[in-house]
N, C-alpha and C. Protein backbone atom coordinates (compact mmCIF):
# COMPACT_ATOMS: atom_id res chain seq x y z
N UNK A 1 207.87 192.52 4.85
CA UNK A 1 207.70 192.66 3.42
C UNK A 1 208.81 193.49 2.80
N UNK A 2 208.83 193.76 1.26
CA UNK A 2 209.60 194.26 0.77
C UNK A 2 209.76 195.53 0.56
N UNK A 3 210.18 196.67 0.83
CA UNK A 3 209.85 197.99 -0.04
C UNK A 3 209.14 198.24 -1.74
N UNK A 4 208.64 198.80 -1.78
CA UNK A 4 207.38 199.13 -2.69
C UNK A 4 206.45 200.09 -2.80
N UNK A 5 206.00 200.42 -4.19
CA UNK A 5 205.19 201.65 -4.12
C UNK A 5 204.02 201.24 -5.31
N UNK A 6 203.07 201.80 -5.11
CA UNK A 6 201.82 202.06 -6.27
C UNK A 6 201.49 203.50 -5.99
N UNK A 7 201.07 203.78 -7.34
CA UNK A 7 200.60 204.98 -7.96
C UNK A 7 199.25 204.76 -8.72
N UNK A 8 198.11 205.55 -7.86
CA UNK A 8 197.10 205.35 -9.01
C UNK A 8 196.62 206.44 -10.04
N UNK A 9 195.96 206.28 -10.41
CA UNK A 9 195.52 207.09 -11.80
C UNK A 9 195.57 208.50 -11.30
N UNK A 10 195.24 208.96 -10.00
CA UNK A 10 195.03 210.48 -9.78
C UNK A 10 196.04 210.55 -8.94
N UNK A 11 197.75 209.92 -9.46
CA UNK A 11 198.64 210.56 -8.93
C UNK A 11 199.08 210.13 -7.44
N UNK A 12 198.28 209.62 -6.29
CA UNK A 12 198.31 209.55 -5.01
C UNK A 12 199.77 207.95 -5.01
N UNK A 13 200.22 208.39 -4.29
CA UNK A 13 201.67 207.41 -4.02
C UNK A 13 201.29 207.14 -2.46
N UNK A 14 201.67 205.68 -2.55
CA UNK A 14 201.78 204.90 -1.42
C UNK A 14 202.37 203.82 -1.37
N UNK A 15 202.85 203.15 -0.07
CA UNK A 15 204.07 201.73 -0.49
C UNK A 15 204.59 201.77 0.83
N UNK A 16 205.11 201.03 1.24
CA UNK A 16 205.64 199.82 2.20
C UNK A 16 207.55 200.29 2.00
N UNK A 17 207.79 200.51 3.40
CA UNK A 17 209.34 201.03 3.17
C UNK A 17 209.84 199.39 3.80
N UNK A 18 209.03 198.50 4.33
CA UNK A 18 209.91 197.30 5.25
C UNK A 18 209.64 197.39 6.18
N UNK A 19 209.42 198.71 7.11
CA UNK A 19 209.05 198.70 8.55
C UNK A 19 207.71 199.54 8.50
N UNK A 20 207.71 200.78 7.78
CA UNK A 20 206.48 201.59 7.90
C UNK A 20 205.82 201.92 6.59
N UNK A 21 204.93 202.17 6.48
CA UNK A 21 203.73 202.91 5.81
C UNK A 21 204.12 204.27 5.27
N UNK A 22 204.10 204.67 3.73
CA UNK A 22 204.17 205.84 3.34
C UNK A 22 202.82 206.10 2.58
N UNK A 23 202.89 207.66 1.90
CA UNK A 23 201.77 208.03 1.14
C UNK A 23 202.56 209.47 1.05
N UNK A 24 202.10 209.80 -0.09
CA UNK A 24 202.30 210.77 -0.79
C UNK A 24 201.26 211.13 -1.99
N UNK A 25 201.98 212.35 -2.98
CA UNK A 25 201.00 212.42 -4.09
C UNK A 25 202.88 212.73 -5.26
N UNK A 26 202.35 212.41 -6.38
CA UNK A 26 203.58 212.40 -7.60
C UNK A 26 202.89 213.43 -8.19
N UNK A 27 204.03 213.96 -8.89
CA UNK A 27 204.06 215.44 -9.67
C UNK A 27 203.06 215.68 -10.84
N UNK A 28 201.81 215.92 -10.75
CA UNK A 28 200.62 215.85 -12.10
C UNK A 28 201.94 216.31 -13.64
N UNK A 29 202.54 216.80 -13.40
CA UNK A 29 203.28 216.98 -15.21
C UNK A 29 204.51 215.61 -14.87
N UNK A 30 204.26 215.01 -14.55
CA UNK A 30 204.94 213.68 -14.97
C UNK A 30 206.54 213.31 -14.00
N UNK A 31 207.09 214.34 -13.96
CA UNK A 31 208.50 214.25 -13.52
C UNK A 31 208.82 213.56 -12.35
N UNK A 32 207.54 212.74 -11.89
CA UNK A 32 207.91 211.63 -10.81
C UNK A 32 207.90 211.53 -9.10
N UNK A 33 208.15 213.37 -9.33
CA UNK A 33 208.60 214.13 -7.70
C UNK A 33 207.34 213.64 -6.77
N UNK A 34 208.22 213.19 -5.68
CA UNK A 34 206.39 212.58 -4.86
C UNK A 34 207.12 213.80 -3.57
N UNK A 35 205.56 214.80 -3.43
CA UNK A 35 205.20 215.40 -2.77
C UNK A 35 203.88 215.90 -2.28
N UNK A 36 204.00 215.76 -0.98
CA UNK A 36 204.88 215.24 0.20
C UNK A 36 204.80 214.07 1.01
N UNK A 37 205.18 213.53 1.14
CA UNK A 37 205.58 211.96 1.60
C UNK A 37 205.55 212.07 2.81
N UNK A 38 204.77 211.26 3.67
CA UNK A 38 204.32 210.89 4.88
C UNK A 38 204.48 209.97 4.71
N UNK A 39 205.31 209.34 6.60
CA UNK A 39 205.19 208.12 7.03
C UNK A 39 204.44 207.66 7.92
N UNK A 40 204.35 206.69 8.64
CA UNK A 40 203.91 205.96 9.96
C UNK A 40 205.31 205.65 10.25
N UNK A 41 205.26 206.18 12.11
CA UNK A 41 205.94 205.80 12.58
C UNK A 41 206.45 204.37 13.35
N UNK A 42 207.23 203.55 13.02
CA UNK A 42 207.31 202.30 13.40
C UNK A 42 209.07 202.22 13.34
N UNK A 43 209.47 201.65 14.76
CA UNK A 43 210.49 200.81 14.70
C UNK A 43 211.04 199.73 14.26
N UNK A 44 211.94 199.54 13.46
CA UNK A 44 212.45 197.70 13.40
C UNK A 44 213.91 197.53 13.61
N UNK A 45 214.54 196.24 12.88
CA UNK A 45 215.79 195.45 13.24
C UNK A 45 216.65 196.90 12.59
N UNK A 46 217.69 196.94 12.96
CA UNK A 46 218.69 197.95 12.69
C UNK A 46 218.71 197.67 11.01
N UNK A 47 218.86 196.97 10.20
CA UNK A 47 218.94 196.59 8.89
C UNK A 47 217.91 197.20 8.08
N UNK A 48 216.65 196.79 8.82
CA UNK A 48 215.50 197.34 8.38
C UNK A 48 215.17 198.73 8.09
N UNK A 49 216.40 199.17 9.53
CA UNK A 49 215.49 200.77 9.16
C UNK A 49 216.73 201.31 8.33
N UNK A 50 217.84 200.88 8.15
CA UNK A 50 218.91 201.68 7.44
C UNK A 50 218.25 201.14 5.87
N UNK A 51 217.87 200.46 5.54
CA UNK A 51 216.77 200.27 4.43
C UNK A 51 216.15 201.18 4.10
N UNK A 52 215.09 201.06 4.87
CA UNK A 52 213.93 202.18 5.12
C UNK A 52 214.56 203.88 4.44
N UNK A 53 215.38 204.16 5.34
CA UNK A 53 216.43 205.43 5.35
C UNK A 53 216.51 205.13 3.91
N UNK A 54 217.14 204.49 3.23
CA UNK A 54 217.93 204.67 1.90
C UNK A 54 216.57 204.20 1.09
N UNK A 55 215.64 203.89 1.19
CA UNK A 55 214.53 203.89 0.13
C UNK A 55 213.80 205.40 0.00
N UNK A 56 213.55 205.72 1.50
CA UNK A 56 213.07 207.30 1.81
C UNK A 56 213.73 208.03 1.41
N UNK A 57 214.83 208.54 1.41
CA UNK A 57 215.78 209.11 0.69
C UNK A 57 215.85 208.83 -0.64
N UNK A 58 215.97 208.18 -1.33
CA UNK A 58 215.80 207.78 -2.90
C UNK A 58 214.51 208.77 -3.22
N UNK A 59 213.04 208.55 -2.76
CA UNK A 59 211.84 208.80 -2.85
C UNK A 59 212.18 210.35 -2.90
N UNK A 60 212.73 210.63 -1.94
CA UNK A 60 212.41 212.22 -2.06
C UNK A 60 213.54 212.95 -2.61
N UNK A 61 214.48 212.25 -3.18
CA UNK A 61 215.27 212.88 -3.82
C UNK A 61 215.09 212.83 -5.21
N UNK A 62 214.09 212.40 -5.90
CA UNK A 62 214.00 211.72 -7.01
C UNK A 62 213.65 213.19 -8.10
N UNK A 63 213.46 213.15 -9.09
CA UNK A 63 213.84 214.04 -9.68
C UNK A 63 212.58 213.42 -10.79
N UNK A 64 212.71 212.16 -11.26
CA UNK A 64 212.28 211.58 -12.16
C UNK A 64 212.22 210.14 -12.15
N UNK A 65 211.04 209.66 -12.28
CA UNK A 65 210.96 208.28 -12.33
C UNK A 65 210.74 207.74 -13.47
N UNK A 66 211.04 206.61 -13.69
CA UNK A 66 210.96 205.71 -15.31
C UNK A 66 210.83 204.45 -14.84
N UNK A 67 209.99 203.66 -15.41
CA UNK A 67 210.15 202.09 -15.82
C UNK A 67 208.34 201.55 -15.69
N UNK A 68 208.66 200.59 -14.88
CA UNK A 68 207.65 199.75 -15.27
C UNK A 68 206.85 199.20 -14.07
N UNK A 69 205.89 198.27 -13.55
CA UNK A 69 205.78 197.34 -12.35
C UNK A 69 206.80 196.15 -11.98
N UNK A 70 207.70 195.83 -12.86
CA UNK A 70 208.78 195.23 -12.42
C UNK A 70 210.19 195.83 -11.91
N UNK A 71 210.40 197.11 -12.85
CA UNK A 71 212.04 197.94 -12.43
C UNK A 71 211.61 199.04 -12.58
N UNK A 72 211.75 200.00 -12.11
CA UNK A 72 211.41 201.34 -11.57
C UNK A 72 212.34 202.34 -11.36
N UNK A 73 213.45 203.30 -11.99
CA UNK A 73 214.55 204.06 -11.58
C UNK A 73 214.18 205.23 -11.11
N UNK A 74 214.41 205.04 -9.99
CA UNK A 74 214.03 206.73 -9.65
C UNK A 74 215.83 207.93 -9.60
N UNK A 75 215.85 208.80 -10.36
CA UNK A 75 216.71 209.68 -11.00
C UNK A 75 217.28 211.25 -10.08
N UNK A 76 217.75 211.08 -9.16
CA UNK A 76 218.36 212.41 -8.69
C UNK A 76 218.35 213.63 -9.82
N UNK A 77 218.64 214.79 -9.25
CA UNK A 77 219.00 216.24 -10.01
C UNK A 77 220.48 216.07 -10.22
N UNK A 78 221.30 215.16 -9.52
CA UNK A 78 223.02 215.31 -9.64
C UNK A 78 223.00 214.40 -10.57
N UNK A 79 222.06 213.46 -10.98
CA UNK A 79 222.45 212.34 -11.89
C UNK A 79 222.79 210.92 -11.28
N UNK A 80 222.05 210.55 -10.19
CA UNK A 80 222.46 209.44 -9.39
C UNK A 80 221.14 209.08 -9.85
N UNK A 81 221.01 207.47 -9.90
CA UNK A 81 219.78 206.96 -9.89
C UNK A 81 220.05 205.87 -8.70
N UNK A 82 218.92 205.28 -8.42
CA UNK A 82 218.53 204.29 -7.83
C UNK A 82 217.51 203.44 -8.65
N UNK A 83 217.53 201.94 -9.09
CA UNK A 83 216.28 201.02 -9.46
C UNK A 83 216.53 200.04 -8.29
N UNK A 84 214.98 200.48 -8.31
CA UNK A 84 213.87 199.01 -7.90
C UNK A 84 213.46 198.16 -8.25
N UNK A 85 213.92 196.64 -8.25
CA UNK A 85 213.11 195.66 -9.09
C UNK A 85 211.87 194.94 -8.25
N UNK A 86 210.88 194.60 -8.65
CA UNK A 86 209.61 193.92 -8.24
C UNK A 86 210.40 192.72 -7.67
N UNK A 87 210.11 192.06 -6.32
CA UNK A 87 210.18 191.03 -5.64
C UNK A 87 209.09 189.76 -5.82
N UNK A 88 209.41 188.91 -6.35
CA UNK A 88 207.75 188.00 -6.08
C UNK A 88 208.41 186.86 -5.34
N UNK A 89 207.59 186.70 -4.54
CA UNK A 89 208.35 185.97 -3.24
C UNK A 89 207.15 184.26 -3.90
N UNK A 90 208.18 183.36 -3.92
CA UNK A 90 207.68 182.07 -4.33
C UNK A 90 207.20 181.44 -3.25
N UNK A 91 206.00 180.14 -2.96
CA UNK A 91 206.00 179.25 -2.32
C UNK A 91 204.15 179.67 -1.98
């Protein structure tokens, strides 16, 4: 599957890095920060996990998140962002 996250109403973060399972909780005054982020440990294809790596990293570097269920930017403290767009896989 794709990398991905949901957030429900009381804050709790969880989502699919490609190979493993996360969960966390996001910052109650809004600013996006998901702490602290737990994974499941799982191996995959070398691609997969250098993925993984650079989505996890995005996540916890994030500073601030914005957008929507389709594009999602999550915002560094240096001013780097990263977006996510929603995947819908056809067929």
């Amino acid at each position: 599957g794709e990398p991905g996250r949901t957030v429900d109403s009381e804050g709790r973060v969880s989502g699919f890095t490609g190979v493993t399972r996360f969960s966390g909780t996001q910052d109650p005054d809004g600013a996006g920060v998901f702490r602290p982020l737990a994974t499941t440990r799982r191996a995959g294809p070398p691609a997969a996990m250098a993925l993984e790596t650079a989505f996890l990293t995005a996540l916890d570097r994030a500073a601030s998140v914005e957008g929507s269920e389709d594009q999602v930017t999550l915002s560094g403290p240096d001013g780097s962002a990263v977006t996510l767009f929603r995947v819908v896989s056809g067929g």
